[in-house]
C-alpha atoms as a PDB file:
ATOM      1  CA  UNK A   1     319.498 153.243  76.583  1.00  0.00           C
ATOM      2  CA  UNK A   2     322.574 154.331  78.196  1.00  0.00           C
ATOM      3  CA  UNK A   3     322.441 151.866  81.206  1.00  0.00           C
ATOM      4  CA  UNK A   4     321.795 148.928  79.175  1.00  0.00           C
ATOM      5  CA  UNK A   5     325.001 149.911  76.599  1.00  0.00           C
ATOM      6  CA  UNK A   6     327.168 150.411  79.408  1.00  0.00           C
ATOM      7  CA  UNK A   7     325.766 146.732  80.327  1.00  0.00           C
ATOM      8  CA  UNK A   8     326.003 144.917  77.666  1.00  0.00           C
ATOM      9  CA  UNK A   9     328.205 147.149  75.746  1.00  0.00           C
ATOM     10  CA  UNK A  10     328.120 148.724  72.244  1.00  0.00           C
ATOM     11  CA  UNK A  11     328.201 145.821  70.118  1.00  0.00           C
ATOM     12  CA  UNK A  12     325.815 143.772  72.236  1.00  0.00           C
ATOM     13  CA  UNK A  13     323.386 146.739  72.494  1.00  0.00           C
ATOM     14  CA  UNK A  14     323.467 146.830  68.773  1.00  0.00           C
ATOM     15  CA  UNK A  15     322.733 142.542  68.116  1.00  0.00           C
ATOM     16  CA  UNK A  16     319.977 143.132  70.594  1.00  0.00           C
ATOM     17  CA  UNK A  17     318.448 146.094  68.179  1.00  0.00           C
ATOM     18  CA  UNK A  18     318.955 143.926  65.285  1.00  0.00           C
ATOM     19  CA  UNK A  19     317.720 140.988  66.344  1.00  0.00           C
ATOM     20  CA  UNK A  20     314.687 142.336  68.968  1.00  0.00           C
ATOM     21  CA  UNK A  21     313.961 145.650  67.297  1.00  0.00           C
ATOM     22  CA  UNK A  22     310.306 146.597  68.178  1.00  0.00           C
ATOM     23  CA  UNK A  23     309.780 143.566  70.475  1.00  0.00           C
ATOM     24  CA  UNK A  24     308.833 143.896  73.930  1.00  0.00           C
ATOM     25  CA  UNK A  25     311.073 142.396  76.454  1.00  0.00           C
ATOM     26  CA  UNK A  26     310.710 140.995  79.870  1.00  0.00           C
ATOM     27  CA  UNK A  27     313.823 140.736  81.769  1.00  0.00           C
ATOM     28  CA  UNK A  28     313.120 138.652  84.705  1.00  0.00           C
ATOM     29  CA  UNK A  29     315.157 139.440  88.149  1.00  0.00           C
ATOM     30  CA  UNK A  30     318.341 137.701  88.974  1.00  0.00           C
ATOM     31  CA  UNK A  31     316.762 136.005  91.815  1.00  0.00           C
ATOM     32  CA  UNK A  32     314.080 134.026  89.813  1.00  0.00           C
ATOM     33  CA  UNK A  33     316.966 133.047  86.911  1.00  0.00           C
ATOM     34  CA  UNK A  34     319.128 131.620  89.691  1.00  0.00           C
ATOM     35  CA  UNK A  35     316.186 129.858  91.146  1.00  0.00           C
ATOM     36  CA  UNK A  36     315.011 128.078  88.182  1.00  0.00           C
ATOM     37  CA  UNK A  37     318.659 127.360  87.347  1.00  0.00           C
ATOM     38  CA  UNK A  38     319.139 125.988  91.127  1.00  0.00           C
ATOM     39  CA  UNK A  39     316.017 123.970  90.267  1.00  0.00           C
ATOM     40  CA  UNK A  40     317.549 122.509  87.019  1.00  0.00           C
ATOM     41  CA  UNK A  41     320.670 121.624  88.661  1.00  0.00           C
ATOM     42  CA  UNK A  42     318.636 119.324  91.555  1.00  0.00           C
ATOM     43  CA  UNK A  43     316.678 117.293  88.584  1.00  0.00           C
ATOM     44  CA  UNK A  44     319.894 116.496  86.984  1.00  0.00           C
ATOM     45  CA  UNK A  45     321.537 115.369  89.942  1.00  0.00           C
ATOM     46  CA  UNK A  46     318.482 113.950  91.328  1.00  0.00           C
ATOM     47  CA  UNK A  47     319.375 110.032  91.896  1.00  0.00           C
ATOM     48  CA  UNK A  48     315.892 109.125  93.758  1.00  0.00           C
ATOM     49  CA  UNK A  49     317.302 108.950  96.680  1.00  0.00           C
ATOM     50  CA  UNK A  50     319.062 112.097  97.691  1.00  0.00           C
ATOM     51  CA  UNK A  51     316.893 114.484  98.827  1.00  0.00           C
ATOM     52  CA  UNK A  52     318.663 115.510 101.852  1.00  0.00           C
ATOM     53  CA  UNK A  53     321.573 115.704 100.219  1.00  0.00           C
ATOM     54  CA  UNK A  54     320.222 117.921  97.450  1.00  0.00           C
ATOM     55  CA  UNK A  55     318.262 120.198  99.816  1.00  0.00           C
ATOM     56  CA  UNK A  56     321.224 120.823 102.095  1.00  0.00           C
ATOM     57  CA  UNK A  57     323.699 121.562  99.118  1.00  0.00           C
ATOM     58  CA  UNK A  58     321.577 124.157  97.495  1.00  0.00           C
ATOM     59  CA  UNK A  59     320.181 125.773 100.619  1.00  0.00           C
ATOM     60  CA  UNK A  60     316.183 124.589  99.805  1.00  0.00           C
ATOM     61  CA  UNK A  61     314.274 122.318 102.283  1.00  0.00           C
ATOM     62  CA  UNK A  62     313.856 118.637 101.805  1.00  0.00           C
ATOM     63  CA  UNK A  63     310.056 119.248 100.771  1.00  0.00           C
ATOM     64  CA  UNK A  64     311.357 121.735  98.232  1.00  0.00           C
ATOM     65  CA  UNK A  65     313.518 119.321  96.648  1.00  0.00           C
ATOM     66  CA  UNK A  66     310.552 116.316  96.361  1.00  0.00           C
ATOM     67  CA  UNK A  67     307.960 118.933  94.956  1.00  0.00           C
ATOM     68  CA  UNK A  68     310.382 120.019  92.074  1.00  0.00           C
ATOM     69  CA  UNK A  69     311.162 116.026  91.469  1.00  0.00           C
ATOM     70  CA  UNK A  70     307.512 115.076  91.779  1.00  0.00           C
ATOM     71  CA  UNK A  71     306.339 118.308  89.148  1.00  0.00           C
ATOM     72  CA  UNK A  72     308.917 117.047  86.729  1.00  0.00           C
ATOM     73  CA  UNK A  73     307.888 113.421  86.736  1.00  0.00           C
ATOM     74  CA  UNK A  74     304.582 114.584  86.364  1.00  0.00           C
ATOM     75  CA  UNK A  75     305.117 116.905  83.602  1.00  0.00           C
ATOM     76  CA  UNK A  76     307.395 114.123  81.997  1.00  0.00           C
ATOM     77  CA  UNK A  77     304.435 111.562  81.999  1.00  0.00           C
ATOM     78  CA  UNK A  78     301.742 114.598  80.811  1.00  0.00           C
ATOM     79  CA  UNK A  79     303.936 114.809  77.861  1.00  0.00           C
ATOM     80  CA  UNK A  80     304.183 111.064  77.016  1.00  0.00           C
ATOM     81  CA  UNK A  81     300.244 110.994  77.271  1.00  0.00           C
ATOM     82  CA  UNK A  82     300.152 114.341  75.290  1.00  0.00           C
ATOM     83  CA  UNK A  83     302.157 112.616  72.916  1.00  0.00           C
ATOM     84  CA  UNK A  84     299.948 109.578  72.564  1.00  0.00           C
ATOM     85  CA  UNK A  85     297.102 111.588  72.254  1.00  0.00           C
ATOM     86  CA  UNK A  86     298.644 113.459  69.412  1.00  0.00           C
ATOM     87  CA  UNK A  87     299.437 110.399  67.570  1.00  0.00           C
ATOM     88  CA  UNK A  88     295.920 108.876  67.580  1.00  0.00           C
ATOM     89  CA  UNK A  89     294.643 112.545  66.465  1.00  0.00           C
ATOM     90  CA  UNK A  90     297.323 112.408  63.428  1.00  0.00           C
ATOM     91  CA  UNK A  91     295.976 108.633  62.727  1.00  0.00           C
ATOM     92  CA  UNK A  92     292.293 109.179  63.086  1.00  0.00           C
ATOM     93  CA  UNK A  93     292.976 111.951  60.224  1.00  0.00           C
ATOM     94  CA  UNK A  94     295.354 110.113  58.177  1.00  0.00           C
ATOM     95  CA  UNK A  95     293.313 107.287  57.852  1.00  0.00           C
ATOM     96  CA  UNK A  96     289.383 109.266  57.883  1.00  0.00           C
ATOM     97  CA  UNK A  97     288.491 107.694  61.088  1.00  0.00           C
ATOM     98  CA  UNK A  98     287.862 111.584  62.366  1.00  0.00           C
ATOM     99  CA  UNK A  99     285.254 112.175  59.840  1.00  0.00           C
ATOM    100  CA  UNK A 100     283.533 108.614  61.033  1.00  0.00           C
ATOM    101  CA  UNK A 101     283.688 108.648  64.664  1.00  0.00           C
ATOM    102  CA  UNK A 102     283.785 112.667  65.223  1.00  0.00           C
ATOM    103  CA  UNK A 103     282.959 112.405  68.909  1.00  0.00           C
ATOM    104  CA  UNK A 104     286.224 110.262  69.626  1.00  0.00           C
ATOM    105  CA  UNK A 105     287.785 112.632  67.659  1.00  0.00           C
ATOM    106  CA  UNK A 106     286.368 116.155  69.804  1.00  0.00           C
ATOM    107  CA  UNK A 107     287.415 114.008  72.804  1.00  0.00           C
ATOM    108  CA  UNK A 108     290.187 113.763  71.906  1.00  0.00           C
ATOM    109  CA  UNK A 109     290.901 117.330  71.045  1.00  0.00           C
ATOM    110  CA  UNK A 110     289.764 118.329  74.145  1.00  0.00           C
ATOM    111  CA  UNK A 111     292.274 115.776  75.886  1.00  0.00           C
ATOM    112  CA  UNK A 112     295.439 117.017  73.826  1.00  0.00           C
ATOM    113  CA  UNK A 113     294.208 120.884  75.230  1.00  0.00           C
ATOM    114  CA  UNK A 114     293.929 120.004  78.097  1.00  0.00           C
ATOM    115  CA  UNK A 115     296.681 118.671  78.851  1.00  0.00           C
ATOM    116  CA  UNK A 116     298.701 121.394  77.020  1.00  0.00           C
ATOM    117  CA  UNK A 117     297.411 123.436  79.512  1.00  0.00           C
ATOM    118  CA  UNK A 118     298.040 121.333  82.543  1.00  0.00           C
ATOM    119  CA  UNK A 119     302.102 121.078  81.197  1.00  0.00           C
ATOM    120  CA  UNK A 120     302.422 124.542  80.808  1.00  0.00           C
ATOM    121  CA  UNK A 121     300.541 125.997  84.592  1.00  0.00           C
ATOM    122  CA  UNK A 122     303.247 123.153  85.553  1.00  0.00           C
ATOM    123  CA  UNK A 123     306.058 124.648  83.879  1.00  0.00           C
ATOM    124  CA  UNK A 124     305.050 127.893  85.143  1.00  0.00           C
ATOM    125  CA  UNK A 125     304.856 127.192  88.203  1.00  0.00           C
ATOM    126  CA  UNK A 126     308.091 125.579  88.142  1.00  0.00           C
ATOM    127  CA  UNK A 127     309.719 128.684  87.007  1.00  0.00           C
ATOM    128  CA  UNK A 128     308.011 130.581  90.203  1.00  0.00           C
ATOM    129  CA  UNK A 129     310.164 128.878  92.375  1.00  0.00           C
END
């Protein structure tokens, strides 16, 4: 406890009680914040075109930067299908469809998980760096 109040000091030590009290914590290394932060920074200035200019001004390969744009565009279009997918689920119940036609309705279920699933590993992943 010592170490961490002469880190964050008295006052922060004591917000972090009140507000994490009995919680488990993970604090992840400095290296994998900054990476994921790096990461951020290249989507945002990411202009489709400037791969080389990304790579060589945060120190990451060329390949590097088109596999974090390509996972992002991916994940981006996973969620606009995931969001479909949860709008025909909300309609088939709305309107009783789900109790009619139950094996469009499993299906789709089963789409809507998996591709929860799919988002997150990529998100994950992402993080890795």
């Amino acid at each position: 406890c010592q170490a961490l109040i002469r880190a964050i000091g008295l006052e922060g030590f004591k917000k972090l009680i009140q507000e994490f009290s009995g919680v488990q914590l993970y604090i992840p290394k400095q290296e994998k914040v900054c990476r994921y932060l790096r990461d951020k920074k290249i989507r945002q200035e990411f202009d489709g075109s400037n791969h080389k200019t990304l790579a060589k001004k945060y120190g990451v390969t060329e390949a590097w930067c088109r596999k974090i744009m390509s996972l992002f565009l991916m994940i981006q279009q996973y969620e606009n299908e995931l969001a479909r997918i949860r709008g025909q689920i909300r309609s088939m119940e709305q309107t009783g469809e789900a109790d009619t036609d139950r094996r469009k309705y499993r299906q789709l279920k089963q789409i809507r998980s998996e591709l929860q699933s799919s988002i997150r590993q990529m998100k994950q992943y992402t993080k890795k760096g």
